[in-house]
Structures are given as structure tokens and as C-alpha cells.
C-alpha atoms as a PDB file:
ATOM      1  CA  UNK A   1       0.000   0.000   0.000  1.00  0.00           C
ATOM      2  CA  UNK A   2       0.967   3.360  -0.849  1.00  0.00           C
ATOM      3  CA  UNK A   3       1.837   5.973   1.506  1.00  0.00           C
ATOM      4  CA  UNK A   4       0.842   8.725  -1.015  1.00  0.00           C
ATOM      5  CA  UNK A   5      -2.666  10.134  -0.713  1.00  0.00           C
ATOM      6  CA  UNK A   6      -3.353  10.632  -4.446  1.00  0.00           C
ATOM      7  CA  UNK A   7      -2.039   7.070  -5.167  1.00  0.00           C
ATOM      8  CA  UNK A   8      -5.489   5.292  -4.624  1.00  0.00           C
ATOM      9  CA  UNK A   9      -6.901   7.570  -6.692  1.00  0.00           C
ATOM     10  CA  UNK A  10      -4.642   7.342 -10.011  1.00  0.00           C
ATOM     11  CA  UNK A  11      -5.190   3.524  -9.561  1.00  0.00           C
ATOM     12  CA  UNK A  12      -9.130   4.112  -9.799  1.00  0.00           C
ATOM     13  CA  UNK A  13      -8.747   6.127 -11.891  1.00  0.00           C
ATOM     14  CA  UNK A  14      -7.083   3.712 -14.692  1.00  0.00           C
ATOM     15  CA  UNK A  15      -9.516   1.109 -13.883  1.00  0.00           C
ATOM     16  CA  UNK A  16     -12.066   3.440 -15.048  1.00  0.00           C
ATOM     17  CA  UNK A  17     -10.102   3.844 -18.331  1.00  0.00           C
ATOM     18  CA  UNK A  18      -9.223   0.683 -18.937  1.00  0.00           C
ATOM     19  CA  UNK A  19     -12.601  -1.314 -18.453  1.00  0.00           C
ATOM     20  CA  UNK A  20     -14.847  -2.425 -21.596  1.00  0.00           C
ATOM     21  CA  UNK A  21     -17.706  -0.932 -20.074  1.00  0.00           C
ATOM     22  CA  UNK A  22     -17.286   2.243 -21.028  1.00  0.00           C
ATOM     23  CA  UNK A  23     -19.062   4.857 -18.201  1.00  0.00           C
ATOM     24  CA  UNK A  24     -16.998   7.901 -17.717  1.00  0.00           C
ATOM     25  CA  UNK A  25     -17.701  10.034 -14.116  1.00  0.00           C
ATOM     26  CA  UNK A  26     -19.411  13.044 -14.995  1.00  0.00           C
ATOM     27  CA  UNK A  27     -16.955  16.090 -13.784  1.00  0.00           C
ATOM     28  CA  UNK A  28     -19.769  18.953 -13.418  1.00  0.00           C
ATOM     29  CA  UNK A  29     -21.861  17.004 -10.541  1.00  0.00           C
ATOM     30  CA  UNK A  30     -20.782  17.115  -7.144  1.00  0.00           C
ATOM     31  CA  UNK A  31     -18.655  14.909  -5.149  1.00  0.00           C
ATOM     32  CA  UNK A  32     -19.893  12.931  -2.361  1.00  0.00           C
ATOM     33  CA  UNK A  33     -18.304  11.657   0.640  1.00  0.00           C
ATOM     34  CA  UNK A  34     -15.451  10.124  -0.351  1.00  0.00           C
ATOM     35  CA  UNK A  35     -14.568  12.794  -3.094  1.00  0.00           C
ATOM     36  CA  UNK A  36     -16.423  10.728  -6.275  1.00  0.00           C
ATOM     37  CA  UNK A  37     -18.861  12.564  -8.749  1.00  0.00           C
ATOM     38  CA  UNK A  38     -22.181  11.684  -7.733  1.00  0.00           C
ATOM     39  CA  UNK A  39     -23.979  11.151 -11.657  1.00  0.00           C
ATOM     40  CA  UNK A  40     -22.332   8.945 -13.903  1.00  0.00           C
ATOM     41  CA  UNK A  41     -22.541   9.150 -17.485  1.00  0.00           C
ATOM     42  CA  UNK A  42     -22.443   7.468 -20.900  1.00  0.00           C
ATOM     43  CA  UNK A  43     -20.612   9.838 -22.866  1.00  0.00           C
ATOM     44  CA  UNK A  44     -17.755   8.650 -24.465  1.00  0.00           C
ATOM     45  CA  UNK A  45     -13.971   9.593 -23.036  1.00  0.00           C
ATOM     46  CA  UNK A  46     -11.795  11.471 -25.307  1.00  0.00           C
ATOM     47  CA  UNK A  47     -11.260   9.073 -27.220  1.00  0.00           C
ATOM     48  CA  UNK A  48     -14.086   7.150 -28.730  1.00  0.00           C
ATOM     49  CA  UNK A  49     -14.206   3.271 -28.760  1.00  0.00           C
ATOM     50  CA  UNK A  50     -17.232   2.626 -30.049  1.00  0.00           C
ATOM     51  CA  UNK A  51     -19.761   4.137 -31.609  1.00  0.00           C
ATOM     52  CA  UNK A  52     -23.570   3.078 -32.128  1.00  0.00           C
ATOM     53  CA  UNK A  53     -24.718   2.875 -35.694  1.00  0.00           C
ATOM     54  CA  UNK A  54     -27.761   5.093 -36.814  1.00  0.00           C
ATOM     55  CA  UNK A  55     -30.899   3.384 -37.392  1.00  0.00           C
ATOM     56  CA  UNK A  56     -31.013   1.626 -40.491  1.00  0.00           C
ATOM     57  CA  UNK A  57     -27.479   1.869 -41.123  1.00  0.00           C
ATOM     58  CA  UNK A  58     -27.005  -1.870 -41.724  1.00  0.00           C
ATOM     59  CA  UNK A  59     -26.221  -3.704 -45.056  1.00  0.00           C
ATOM     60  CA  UNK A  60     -28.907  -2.787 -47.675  1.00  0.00           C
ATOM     61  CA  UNK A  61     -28.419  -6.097 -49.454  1.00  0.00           C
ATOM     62  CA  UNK A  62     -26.655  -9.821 -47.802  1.00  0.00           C
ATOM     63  CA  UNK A  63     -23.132  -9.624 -46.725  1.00  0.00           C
ATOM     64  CA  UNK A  64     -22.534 -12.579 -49.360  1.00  0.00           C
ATOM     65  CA  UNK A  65     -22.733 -10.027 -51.978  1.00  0.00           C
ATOM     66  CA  UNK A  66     -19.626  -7.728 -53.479  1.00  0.00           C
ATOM     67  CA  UNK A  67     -19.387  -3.894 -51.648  1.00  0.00           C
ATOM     68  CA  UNK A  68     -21.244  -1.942 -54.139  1.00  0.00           C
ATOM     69  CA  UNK A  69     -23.982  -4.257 -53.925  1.00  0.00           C
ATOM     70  CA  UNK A  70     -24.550  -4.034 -50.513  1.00  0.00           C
ATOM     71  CA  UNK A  71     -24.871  -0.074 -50.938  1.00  0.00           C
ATOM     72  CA  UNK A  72     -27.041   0.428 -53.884  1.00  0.00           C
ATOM     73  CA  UNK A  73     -28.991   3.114 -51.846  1.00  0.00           C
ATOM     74  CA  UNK A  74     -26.208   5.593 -51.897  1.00  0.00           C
ATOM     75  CA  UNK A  75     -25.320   4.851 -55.183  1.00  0.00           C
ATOM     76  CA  UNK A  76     -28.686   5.398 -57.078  1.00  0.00           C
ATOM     77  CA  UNK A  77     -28.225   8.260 -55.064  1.00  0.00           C
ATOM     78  CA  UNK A  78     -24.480   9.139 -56.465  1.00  0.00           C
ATOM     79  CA  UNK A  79     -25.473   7.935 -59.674  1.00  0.00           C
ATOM     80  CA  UNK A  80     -28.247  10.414 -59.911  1.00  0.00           C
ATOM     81  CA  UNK A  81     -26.349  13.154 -58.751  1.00  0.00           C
ATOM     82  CA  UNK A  82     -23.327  12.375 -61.207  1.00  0.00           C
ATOM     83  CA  UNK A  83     -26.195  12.187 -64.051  1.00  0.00           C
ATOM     84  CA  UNK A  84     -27.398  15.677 -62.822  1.00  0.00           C
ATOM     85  CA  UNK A  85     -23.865  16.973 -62.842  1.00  0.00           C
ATOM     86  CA  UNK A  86     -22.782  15.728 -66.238  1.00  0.00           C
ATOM     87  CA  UNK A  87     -26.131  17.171 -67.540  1.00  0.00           C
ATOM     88  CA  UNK A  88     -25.511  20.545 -66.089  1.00  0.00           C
ATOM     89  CA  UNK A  89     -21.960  20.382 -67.590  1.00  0.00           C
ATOM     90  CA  UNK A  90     -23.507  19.733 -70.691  1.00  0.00           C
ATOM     91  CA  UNK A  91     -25.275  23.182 -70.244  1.00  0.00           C
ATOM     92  CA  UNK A  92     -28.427  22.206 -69.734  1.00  0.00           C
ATOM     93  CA  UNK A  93     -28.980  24.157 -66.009  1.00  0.00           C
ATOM     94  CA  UNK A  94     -32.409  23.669 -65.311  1.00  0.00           C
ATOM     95  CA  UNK A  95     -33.057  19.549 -66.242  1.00  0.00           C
ATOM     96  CA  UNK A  96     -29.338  18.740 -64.529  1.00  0.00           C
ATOM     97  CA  UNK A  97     -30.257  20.767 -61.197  1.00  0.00           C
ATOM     98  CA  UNK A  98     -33.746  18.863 -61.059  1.00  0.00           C
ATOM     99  CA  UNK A  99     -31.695  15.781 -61.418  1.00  0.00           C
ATOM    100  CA  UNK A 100     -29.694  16.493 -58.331  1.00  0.00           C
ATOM    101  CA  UNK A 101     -32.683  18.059 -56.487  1.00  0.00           C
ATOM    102  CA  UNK A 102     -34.775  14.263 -57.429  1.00  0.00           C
ATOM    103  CA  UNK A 103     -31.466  12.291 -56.408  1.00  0.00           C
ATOM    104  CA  UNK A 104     -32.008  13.721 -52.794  1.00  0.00           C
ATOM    105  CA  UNK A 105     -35.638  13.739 -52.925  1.00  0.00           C
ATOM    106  CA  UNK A 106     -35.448   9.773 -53.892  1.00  0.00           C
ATOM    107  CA  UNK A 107     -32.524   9.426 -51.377  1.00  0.00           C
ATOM    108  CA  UNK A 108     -35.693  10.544 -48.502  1.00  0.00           C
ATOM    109  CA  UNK A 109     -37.898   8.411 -49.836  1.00  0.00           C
ATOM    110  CA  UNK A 110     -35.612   4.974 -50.189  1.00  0.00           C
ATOM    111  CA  UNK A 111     -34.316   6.076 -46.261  1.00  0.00           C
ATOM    112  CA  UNK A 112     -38.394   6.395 -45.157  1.00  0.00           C
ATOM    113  CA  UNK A 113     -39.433   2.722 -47.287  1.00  0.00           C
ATOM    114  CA  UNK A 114     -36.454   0.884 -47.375  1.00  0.00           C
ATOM    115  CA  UNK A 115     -35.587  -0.429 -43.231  1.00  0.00           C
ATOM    116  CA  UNK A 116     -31.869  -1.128 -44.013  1.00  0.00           C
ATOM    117  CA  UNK A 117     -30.183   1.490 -46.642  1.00  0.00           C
ATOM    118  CA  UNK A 118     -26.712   1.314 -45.902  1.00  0.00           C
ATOM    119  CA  UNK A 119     -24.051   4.362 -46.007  1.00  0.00           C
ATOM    120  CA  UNK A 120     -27.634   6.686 -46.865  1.00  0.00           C
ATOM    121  CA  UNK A 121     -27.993   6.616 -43.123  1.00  0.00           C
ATOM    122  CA  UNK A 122     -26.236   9.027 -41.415  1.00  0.00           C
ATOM    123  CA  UNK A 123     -28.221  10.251 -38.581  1.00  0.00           C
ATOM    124  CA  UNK A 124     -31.680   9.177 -37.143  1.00  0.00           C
ATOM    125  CA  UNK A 125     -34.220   7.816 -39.857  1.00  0.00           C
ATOM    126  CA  UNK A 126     -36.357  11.130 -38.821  1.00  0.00           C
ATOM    127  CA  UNK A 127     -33.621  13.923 -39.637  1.00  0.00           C
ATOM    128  CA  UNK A 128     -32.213  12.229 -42.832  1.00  0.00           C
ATOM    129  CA  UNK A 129     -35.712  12.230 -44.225  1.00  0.00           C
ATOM    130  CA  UNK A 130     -36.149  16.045 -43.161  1.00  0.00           C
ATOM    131  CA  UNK A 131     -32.608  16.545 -44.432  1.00  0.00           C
ATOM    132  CA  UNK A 132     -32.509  14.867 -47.519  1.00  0.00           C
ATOM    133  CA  UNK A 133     -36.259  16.196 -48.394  1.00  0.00           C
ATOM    134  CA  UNK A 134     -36.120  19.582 -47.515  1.00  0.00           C
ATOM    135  CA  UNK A 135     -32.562  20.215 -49.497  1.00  0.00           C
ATOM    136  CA  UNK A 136     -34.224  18.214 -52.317  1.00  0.00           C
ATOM    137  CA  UNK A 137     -37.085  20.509 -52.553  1.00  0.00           C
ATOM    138  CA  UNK A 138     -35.192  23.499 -52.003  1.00  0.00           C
ATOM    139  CA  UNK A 139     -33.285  22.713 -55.085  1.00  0.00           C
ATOM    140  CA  UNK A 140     -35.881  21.363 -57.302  1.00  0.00           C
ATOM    141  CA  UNK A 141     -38.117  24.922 -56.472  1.00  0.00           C
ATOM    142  CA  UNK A 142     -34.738  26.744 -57.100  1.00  0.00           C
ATOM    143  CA  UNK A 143     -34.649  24.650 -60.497  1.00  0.00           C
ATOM    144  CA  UNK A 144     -37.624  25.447 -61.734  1.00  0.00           C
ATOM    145  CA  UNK A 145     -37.620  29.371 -60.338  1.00  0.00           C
ATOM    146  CA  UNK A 146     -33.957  29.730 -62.529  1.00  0.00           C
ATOM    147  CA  UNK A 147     -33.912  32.659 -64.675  1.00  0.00           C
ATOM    148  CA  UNK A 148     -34.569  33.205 -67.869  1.00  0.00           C
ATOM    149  CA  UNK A 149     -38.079  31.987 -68.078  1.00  0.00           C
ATOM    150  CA  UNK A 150     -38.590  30.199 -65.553  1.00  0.00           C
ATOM    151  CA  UNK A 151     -40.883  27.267 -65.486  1.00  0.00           C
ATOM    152  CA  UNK A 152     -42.593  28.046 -61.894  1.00  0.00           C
ATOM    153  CA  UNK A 153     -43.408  31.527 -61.239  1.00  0.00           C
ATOM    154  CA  UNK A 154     -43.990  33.130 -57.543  1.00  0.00           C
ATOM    155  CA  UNK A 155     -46.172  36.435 -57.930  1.00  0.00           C
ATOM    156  CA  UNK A 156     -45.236  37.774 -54.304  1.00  0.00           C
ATOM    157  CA  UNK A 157     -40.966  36.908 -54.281  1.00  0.00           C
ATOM    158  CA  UNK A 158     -41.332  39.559 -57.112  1.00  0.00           C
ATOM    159  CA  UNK A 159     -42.838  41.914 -55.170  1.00  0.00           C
ATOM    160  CA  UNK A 160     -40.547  41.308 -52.311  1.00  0.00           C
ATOM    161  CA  UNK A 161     -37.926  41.760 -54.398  1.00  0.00           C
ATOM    162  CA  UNK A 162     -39.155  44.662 -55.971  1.00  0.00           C
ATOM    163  CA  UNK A 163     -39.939  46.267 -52.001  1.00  0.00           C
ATOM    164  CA  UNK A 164     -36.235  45.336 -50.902  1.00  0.00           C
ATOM    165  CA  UNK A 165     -34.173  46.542 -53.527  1.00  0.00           C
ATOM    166  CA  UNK A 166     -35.871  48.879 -55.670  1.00  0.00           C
ATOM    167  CA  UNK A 167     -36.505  51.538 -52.450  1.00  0.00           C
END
């Protein structure tokens, strides 16, 4: 036994570290008797050993079958975007950006239908639906709002326009 007071403590401290069960002692909460946070946590020391994957995030197709296979959600999703992109290249603005706007707005639907999509899950099957709709939208209405003639019109964004900059 140690005749040093923090000794006990460095040793407890390592044990803490070192154990699979990962529960870290909360620092803000306050110490009880013997000098130990109170609360204990789940949050992950500084460095992570293990994270939890987001809902759906598992194989899209058997783990028998070749890589791109098993992701074929994010690549109808890459493929359509690449399409979009080559199209736009190809100077056609408005049919290339409603490409890319209907990649993401397919990528929302395949992540609400589909119950395992692979790499198209990144966060919680509620926010990449919001996510992935709400930029697809955004850029279809932006598509089809494009100047010169554009193919949906918005009476009152002209007269917004016309109120913000024109006085």
C-alpha cells in the first residue's frame, strides 16, 4: 500500500479507463463523501471506442454479396447526382439541377421505405428524411424558379424583391 494520498486515486482512476464498459464520471456534478462525482454518465472519453450505428445503417443487401452491392442506396443516389452533374456540364442548367434536387428527394424516400439502406444513413431515420427532403425541394423549387423563363413563377418573391431593392 501506498503511503501517497493521491495514489489510490490514479489507480481508480485507470480502472475506469481501462474497463470495456465504457461509463466515464461526470466532472460537473458534485462529489460525495469520499470525493467521487455523484452522476455517472455514458458519454464517451476522449477518445471514442465505439460508436452506435444510426438506425437503419445496416447492409442494404446480404453480406454474401460484393461492396457496391450491398450499398445500392447511396449509389442510385451518387449515380443520380453524377447524371445531374454531367447534364448541367452539358449546359443544360435547369433539367441537370432537377436531377440532383430528385437524387435527394429519392434518397428521402428509399431512407423512409427501405428499413436497411446502408451508407444513406447518417443520422436518425427522422432527420435524414427532413434533411434529404427539404434540401431536395429546395433545389428542385430553385430549379424550376432559374432565370430566364422560368418554369414556376412566384407572384409575391417579385414583389418582395421589388420592395427590398428597388426603395
Amino acid at each position: 500500500m501506498s503511503a501517497e494520498p493521491g495514489a489510490g486515486k490514479a489507480e481508480e482512476i485507470q480502472d475506469i479507463e481501462v474497463t470495456d464498459d465504457i461509463e466515464v464520471r461526470d466532472p460537473v456534478s458534485a462529489p460525495d463523501a469520499q470525493g467521487r462525482s455523484r452522476r455517472t454518465t455514458r458519454r464517451f472519453p476522449l477518445f471514442t471506442r465505439d460508436t452506435a450505428r444510426p438506425e437503419g445503417g445496416g447492409r442494404a443487401a446480404s453480406g454474401d454479396l460484393p461492396a457496391p452491392a450491398r450499398q445500392w442506396p447511396v449509389l442510385v443516389v451518387l449515380g443520380l447526382v453524377g447524371v445531374g452533374l454531367l447534364i448541367t456540364a452539358l449546359d443544360v442548367f435547369r433539367v441537370g439541377t432537377l436531377f440532383i434536387g430528385g437524387a435527394l428527394l429519392a434518397g428521402a424516400v428509399m431512407r423512409w421505405l427501405l428499413p436497411s439502406v446502408g451508407m444513406l444513413a447518417v443520422r436518425s431515420r427522422f432527420t435524414d428524411i427532413v434533411t434529404y427532403g427539404v434540401l431536395g425541394l429546395t433545389i428542385v423549387l430553385l430549379a424550376l424558379m432559374a432565370q430566364p423563363k422560368p418554369w414556376l413563377q412566384v407572384p409575391f418573391l417579385k414583389d418582395a424583391l421589388h420592395f427590398t431593392v428597388e426603395n
